[in-house]
Protein backbone atom coordinates (compact mmCIF):
# COMPACT_ATOMS: atom_id res chain seq x y z
CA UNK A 1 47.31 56.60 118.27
CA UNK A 2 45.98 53.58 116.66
CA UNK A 3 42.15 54.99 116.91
CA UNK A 4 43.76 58.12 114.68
CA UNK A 5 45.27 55.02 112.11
CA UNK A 6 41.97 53.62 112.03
CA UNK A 7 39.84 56.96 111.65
CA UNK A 8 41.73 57.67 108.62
CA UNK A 9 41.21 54.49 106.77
CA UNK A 10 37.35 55.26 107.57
CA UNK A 11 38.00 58.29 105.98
CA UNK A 12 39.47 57.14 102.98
CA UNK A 13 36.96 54.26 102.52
CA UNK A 14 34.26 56.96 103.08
CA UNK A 15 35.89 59.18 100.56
CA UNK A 16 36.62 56.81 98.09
CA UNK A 17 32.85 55.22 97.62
CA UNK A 18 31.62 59.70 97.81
CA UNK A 19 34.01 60.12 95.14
CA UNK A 20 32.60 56.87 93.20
CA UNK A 21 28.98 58.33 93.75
CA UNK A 22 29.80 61.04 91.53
CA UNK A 23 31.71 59.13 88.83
CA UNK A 24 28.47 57.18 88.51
CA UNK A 25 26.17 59.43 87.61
CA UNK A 26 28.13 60.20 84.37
CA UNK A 27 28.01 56.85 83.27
CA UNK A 28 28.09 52.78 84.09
CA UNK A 29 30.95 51.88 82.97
CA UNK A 30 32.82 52.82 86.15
CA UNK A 31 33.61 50.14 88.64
CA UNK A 32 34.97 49.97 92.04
CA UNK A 33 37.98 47.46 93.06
CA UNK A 34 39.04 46.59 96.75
CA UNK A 35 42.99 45.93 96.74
CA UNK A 36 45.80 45.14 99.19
CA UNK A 37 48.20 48.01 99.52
CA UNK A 38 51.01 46.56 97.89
CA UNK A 39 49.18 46.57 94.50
CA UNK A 40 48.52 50.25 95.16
CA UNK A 41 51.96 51.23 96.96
CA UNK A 42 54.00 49.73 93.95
CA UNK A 43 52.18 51.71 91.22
CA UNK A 44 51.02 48.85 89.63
CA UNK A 45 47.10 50.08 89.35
CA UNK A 46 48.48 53.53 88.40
CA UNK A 47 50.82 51.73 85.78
CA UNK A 48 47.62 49.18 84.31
CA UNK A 49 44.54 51.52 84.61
CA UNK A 50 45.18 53.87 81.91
CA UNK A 51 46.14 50.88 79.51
CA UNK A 52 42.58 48.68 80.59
CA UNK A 53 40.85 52.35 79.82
CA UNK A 54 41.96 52.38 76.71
CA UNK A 55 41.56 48.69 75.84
CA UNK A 56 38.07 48.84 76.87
CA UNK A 57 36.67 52.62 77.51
CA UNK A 58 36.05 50.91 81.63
CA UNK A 59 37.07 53.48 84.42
CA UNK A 60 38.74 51.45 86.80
CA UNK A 61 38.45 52.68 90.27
CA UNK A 62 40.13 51.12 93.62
CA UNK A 63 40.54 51.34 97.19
CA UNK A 64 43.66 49.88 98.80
CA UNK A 65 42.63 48.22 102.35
CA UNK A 66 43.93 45.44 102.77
CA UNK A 67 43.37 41.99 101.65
CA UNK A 68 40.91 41.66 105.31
CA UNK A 69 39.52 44.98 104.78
CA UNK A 70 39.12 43.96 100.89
CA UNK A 71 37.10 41.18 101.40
CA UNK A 72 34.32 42.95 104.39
CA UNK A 73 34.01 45.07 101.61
CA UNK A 74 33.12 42.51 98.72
CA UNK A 75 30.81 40.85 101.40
CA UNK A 76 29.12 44.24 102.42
CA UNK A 77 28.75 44.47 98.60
CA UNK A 78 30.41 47.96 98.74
CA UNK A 79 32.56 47.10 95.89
CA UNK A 80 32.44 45.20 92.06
CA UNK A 81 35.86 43.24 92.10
CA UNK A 82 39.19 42.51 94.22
CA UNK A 83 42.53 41.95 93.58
CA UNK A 84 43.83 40.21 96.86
CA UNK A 85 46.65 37.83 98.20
CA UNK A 86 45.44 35.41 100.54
CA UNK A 87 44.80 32.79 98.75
CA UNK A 88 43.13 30.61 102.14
CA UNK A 89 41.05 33.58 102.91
CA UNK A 90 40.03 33.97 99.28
CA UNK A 91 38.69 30.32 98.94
CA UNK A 92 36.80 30.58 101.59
CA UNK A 93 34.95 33.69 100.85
CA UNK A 94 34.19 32.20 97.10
CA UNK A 95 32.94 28.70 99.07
CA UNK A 96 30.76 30.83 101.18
CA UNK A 97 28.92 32.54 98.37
CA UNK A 98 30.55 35.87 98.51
CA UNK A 99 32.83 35.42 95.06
CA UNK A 100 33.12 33.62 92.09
CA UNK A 101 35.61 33.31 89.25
CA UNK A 102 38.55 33.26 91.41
CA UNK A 103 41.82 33.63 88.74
CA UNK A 104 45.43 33.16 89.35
CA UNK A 105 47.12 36.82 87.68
CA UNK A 106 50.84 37.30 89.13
CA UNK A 107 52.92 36.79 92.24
CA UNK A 108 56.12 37.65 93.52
CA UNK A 109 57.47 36.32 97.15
CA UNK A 110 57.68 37.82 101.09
CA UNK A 111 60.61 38.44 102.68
CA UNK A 112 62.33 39.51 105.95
CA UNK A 113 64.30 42.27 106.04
CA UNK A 114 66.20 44.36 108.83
CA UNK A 115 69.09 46.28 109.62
CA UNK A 116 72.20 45.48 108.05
CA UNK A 117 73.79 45.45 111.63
CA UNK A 118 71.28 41.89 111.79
CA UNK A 119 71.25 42.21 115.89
CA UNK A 120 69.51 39.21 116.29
CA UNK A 121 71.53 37.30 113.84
CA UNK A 122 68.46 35.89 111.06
CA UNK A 123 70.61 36.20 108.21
CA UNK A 124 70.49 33.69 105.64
CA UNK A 125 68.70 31.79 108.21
CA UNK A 126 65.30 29.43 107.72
CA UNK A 127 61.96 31.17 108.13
CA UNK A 128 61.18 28.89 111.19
CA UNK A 129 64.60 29.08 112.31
CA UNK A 130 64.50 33.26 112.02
CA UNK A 131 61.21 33.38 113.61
CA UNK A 132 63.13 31.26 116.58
CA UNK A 133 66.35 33.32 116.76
CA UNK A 134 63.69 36.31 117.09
CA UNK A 135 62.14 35.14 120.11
CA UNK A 136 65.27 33.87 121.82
CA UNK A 137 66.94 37.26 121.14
CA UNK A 138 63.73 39.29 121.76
CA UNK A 139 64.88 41.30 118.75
CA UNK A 140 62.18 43.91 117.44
CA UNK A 141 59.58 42.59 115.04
CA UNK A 142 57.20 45.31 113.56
CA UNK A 143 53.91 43.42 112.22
CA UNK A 144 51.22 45.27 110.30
CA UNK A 145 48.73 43.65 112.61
CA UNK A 146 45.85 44.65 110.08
CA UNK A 147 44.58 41.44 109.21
CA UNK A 148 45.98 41.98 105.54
CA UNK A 149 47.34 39.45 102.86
CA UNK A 150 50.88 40.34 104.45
CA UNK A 151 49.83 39.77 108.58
CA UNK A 152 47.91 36.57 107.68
CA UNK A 153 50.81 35.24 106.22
CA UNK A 154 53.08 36.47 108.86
CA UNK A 155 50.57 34.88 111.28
CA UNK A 156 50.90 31.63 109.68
CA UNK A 157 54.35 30.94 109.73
CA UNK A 158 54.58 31.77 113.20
CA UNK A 159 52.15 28.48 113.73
CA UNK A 160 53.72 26.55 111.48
CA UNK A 161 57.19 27.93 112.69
CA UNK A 162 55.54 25.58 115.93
CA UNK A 163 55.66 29.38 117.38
CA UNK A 164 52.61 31.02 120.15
CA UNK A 165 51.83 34.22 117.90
CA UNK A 166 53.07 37.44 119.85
CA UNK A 167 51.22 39.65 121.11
CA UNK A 168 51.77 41.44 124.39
CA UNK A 169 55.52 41.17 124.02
CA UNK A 170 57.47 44.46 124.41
CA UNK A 171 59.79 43.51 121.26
CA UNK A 172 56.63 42.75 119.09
CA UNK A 173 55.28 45.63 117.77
CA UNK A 174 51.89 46.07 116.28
CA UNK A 175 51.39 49.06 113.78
CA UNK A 176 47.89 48.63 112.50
CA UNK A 177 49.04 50.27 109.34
CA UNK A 178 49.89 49.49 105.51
CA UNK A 179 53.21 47.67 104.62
CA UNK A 180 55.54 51.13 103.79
CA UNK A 181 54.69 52.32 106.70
CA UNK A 182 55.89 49.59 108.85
CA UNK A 183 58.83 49.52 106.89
CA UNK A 184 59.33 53.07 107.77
CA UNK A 185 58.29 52.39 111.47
CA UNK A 186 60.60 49.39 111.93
CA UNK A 187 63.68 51.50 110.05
CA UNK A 188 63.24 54.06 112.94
CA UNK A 189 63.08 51.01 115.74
CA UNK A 190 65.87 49.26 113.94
CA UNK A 191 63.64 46.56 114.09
CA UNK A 192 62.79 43.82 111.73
CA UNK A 193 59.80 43.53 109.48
CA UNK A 194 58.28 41.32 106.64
CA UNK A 195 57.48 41.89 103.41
CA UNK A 196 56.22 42.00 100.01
CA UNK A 197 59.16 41.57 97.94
CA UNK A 198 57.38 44.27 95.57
CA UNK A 199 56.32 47.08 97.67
CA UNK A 200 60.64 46.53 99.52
CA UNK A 201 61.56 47.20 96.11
CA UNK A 202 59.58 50.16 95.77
CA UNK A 203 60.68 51.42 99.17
CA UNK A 204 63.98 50.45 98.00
CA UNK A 205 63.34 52.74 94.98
CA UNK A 206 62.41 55.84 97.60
CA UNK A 207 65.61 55.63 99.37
CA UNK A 208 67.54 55.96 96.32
CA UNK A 209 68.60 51.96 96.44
CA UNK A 210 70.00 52.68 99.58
CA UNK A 211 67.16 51.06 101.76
CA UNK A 212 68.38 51.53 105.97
CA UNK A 213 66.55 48.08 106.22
CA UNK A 214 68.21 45.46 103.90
CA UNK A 215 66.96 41.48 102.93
CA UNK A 216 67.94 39.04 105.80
CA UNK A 217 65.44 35.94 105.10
CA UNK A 218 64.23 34.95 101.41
CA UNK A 219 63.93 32.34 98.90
CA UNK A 220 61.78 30.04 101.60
CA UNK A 221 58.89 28.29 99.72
CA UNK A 222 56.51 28.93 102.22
CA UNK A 223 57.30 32.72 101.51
CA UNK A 224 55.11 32.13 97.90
CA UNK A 225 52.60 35.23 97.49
CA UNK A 226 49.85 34.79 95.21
CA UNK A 227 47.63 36.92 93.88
CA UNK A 228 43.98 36.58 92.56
CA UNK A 229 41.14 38.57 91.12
CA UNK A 230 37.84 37.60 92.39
CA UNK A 231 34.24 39.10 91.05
CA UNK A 232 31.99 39.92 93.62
CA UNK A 233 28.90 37.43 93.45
CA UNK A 234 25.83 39.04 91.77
CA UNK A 235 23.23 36.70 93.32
CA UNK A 236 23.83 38.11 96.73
CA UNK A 237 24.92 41.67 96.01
CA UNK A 238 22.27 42.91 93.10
CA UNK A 239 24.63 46.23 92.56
CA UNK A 240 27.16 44.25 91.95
CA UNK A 241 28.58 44.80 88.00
CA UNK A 242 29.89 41.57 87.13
CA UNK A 243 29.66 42.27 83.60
CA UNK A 244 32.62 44.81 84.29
CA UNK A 245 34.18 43.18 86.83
CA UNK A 246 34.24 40.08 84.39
CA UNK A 247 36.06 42.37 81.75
CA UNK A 248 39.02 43.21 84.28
CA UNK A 249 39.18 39.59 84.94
CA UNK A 250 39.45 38.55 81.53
CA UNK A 251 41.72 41.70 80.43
CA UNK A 252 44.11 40.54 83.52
CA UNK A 253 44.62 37.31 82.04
CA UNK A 254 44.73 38.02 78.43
CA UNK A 255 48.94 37.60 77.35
CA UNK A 256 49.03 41.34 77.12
CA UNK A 257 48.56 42.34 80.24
CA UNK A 258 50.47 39.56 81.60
CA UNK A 259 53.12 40.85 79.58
CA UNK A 260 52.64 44.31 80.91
CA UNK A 261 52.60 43.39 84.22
CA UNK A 262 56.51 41.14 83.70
CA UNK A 263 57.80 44.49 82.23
CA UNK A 264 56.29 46.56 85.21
CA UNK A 265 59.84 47.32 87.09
CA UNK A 266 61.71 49.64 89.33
CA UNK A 267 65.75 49.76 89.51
CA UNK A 268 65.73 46.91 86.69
CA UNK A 269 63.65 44.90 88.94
CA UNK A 270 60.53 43.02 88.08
CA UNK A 271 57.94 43.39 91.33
CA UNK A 272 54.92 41.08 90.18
CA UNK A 273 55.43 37.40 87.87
CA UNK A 274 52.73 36.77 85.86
CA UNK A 275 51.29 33.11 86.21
CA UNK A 276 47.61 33.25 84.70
CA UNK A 277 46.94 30.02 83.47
CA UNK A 278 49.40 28.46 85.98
CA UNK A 279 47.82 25.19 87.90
CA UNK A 280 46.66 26.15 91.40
């Protein structure tokens, strides 16, 4: 069924720049975002739009792809702005010419999570040694296998884990979808996944803070996740509305929103750190 999975991101793309068609017709001072899921999944955007609105009288539109799918889209100059978290990805894209004013705004951190049961025994465990004890054990590992923020990550600590990536392995399994949904797809295989510490809070949230898939692997530096609002570049896409997208940028980093953005929690917990300003 992954053609199906892929159709109805096409959809929603397709849907989502129709829709925007419309919007602009009443007015300029829309703009269109590409995002990673976990932004959208969390209710972050839903949480910060109606406060930039406000602050500024901007209608703040986004699609939530991603961090891959964000950036084709910023090069194909189908959309103003991202908000992404791959920060090796991101540089290059600015370095070739696609982006400029790439700005630190928040992270939080990735983790590994699994049933409690741990079958293959990762708990408390090293990424590289987890990664290991997974291979050894042949335990279940659901990847997004997207090309997002979250599977390039993944992807690189398997290499620097001194790991072959998986892919034809029967205990590897590829959902070409967004992060909840491989959480939900690896609850049902009892398998384990990784994660945005944000969006496994949120799930967290939707099971009542009784998640069937619990934290097994965390607090690893190399488990960092940044993320960054980039403009798209107006010399190579001439539709491009930098003047709003420069607005966003400058609203993300302003103390307010940084403040909103700390105070953005579910179940007491704060998803997203602010660190605008912080040295890259």
């Amino acid at each position: 069924m992954m053609w199906f999975r892929r159709f109805l991101i096409v959809v929603m793309v397709v849907a989502f720049f129709l829709g925007s068609g419309s919007l602009l017709l009443a007015g300029d001072r829309v703009f269109k975002m590409a995002t990673t899921t976990s932004t959208d999944n969390t209710g972050l955007l839903d949480y910060l739009a109606p406060r930039f609105k406000a602050d500024t009288g901007i209608e703040w539109r986004w699609v939530a792809v991603g961090t891959g799918k964000a950036l084709t889209l910023g090069k194909n100059c189908d959309v103003d702005v991202l908000l992404v978290h791959a920060p090796e990805a991101e540089k290059k894209y600015v370095e070739a010419g696609y982006g400029i004013d790439r700005r630190q705004i928040m992270y939080n951190d990735f983790v590994f999570i699994g049933p409690e049961s741990d079958p293959s025994g990762i708990r408390g465990k090293t990424v590289a040694d987890a990664l290991k004890t997974i291979v050894t054990a042949k335990g279940l590992f659901a990847s997004r296998g997207d090309n997002s923020g979250t599977n390039k990550k993944e992807i690189l600590l398997w290499k620097a884990s001194g790991i072959k990536l998986p892919d034809k392995e029967t205990w590897y399994i590829q959902t070409g979808q967004g992060m909840i949904n491989t959480i939900v797809i690896a609850a049902e295989r009892d398998a384990y996944t990784m994660t945005d510490r944000g969006t496994y809070i949120k799930y967290a949230a939707n099971m009542n803070g009784s998640p069937p898939l619990i934290i097994l692997v965390e607090g690893d530096q190399t488990l960092r996740n940044q993320y960054s609002v980039i403009a798209v570049n107006p010399k190579r896409c001439s539709t491009a509305k930098y003047d709003l997208a420069a607005k966003l940028s400058e609203w993300m980093v302003s103390p307010t929103t940084q403040k909103l953005i700390g105070d953005f929690k579910l179940m007491g917990k704060r998803l997203f750190i602010p660190n605008a300003g912080e040295k890259q």
